[in-house]
Protein backbone atom coordinates (compact mmCIF):
# COMPACT_ATOMS: atom_id res chain seq x y z
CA UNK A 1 149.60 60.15 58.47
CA UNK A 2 148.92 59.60 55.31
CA UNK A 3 148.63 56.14 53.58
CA UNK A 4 148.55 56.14 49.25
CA UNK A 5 147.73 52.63 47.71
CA UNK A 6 148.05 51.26 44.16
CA UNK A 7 150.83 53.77 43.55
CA UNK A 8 152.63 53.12 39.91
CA UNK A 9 155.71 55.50 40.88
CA UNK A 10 157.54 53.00 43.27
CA UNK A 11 160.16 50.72 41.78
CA UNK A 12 159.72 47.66 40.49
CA UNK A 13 160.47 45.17 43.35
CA UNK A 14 159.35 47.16 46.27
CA UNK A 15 156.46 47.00 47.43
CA UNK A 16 156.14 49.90 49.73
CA UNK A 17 158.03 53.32 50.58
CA UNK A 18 157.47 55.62 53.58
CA UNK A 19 158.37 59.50 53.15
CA UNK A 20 157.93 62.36 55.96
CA UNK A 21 154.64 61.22 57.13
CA UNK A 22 153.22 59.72 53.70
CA UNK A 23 153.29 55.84 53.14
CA UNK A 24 152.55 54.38 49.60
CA UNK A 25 152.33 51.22 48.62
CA UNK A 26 152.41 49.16 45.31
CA UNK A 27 149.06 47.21 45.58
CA UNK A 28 145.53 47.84 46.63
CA UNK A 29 144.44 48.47 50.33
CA UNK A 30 143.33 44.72 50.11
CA UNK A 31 146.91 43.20 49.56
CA UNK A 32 148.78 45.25 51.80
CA UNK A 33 149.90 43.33 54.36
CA UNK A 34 149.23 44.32 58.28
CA UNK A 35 153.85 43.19 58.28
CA UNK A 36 154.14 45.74 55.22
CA UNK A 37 151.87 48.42 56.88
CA UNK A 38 153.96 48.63 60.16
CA UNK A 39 156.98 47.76 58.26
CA UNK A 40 156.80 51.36 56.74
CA UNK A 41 155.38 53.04 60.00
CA UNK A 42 158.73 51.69 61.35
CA UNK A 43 160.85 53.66 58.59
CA UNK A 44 158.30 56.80 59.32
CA UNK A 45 159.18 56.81 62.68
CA UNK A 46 162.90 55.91 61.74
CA UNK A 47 162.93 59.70 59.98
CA UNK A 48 161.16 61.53 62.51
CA UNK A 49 163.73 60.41 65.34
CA UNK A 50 166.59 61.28 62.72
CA UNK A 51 164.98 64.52 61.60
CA UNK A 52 164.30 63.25 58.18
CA UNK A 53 167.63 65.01 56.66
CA UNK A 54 169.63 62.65 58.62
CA UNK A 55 168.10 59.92 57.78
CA UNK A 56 167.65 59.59 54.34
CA UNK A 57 171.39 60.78 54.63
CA UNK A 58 172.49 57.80 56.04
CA UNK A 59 169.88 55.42 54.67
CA UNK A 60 171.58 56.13 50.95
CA UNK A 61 175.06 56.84 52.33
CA UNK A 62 174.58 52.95 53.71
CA UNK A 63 172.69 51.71 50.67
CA UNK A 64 176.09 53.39 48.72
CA UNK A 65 178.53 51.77 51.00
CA UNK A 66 176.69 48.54 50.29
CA UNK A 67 176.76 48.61 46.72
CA UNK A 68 180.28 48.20 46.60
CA UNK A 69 180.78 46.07 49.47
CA UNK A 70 178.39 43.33 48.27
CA UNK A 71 176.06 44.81 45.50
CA UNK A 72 173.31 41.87 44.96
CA UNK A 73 172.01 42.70 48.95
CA UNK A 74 173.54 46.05 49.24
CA UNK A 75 169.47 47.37 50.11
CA UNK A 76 168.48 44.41 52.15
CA UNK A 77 171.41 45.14 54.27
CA UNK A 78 170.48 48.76 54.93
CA UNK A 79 170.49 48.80 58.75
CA UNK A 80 167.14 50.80 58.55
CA UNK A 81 165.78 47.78 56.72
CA UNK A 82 167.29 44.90 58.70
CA UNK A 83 165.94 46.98 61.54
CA UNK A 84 162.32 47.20 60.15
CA UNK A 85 162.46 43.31 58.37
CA UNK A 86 163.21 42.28 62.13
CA UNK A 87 159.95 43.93 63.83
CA UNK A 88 157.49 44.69 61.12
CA UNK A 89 155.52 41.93 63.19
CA UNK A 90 155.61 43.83 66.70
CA UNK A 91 152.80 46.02 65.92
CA UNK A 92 154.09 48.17 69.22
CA UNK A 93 157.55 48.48 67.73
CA UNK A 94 159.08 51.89 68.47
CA UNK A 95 162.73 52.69 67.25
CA UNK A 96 164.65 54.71 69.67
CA UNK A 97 166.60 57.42 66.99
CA UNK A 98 169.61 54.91 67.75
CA UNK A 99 168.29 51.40 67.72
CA UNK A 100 169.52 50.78 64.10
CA UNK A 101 172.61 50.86 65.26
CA UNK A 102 171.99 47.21 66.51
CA UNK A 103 171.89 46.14 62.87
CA UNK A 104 174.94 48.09 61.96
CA UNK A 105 177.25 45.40 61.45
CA UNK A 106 174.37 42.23 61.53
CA UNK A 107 174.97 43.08 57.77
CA UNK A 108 178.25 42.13 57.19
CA UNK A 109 178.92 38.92 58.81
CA UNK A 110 179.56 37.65 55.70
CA UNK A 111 182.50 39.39 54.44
């Protein structure tokens, strides 16, 4: 795996992104976090269990869904994310390719 720091490409307001078996991150080696680091090895390993294709499928198929069902959190409510936010501090955390699915609806209590 490969891990890219002080990348200028990601969005403002991310600080990290994980793609096939890249990670890059906003800031130096010295700010990322050790939660930020295995928050994006989470999302890795959530495309390799989903084949990539699938997952990035769904991830922005959700992250569309959520933009019109409540736009200001529609990508903090991304199960993927509320998946990864919720063990990015288990350092042994390994998604199954359907544990997301325990977040699935975690992210709409609130309508």
């Amino acid at each position: 795996m490969k891990i890219k720091y002080d990348c200028k490409k990601i969005p403002l307001g991310f600080s990290g992104l994980a793609f096939i078996n890249t990670l890059y991150f906003r800031g130096t080696k010295e700010r990322v976090t050790t939660e930020q680091l295995n928050h994006e090895m989470i999302h890795i390993a959530q495309q390799k269990k989903l084949l990539v294709i699938f997952f990035f499928l769904l991830y922005f198929g959700m992250w569309g869904l959520n933009l019109l069902w409540c736009p200001l959190s529609a990508y903090k409510n991304i199960p993927f994310e509320l998946e990864a936010k919720a063990n990015e501090d288990r350092m042994l955390y390994k998604p199954t390719a359907f544990s997301w699915t325990n977040y699935l609806f975690r992210s709409y209590k609130h309508l």
